[in-house]
Protein backbone atom coordinates (compact mmCIF):
# COMPACT_ATOMS: atom_id res chain seq x y z
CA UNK A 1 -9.25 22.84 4.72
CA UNK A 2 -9.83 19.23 5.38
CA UNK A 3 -6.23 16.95 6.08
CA UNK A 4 -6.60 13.50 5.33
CA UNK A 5 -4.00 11.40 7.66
CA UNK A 6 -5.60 8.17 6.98
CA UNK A 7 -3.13 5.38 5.46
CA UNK A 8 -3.05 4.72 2.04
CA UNK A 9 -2.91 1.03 1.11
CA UNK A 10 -0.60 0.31 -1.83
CA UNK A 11 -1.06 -2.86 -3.75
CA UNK A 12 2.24 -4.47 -4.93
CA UNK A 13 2.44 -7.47 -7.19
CA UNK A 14 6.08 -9.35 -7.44
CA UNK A 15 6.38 -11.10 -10.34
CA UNK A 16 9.44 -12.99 -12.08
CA UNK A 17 10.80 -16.34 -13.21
CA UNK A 18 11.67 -19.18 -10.87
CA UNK A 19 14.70 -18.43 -8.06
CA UNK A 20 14.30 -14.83 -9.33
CA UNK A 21 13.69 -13.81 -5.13
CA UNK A 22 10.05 -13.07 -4.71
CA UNK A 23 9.71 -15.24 -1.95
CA UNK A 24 12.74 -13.15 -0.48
CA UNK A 25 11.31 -9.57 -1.21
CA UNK A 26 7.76 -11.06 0.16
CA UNK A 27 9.66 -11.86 3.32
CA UNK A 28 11.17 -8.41 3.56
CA UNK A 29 7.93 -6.57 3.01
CA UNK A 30 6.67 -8.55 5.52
CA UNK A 31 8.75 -7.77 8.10
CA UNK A 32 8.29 -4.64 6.97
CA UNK A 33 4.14 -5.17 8.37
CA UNK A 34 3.23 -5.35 4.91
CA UNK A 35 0.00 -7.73 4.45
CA UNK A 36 1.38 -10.65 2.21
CA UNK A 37 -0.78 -12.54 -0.11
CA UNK A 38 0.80 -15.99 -1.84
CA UNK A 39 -1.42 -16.51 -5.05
CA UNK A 40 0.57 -20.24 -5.47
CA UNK A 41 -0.70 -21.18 -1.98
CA UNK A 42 -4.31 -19.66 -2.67
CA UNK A 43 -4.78 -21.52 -5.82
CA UNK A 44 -2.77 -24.69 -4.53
CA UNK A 45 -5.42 -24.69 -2.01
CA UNK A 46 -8.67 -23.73 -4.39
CA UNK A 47 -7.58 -26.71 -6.38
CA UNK A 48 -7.50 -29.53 -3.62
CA UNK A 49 -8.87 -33.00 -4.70
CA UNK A 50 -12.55 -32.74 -3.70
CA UNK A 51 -13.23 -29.05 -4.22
CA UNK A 52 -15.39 -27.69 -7.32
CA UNK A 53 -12.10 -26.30 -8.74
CA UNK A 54 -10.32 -29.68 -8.62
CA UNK A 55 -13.31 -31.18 -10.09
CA UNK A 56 -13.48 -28.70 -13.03
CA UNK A 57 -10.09 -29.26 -14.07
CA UNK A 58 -10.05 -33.00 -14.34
CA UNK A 59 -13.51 -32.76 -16.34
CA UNK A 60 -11.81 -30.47 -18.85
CA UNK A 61 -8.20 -32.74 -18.91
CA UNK A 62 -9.38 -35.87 -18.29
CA UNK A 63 -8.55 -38.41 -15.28
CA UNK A 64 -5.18 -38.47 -16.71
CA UNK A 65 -3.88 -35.61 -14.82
CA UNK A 66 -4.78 -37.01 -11.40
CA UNK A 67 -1.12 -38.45 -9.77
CA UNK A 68 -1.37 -41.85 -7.98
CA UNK A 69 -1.94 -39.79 -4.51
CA UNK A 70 -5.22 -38.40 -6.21
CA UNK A 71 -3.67 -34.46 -6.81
């Protein structure tokens, strides 16, 4: 009989509404050694002026939706 004592990776998602804590539960399973991902910071970063991303959306909503700082 084969024993498998490899970890198993679990994949949590935290969801919920704004000031609803998932910044605060992130935190904890962090300090817990869990690997935390931040989707708001991936995508804030995927849409940076200049990038294709970035591009795309301003194509599809017009100039309009660029601020005065060009974001």
């Amino acid at each position: 009989m084969l024993i498998d004592l490899a970890p198993k990776m679990i994949v949590v998602g935290l969801t919920g509404g704004f000031g609803s804590g998932k910044s605060t539960v992130a935190g904890m399973l962090r300090e817990l050694g869990a690997r935390v991902i931040d989707a708001d910071k991936v995508a804030h970063q995927l849409y940076q002026p200049g990038t294709p991303a970035f591009d795309e959306v301003v194509r599809a909503f017009g100039r309009e939706i660029v601020g005065e700082n060009g974001r």
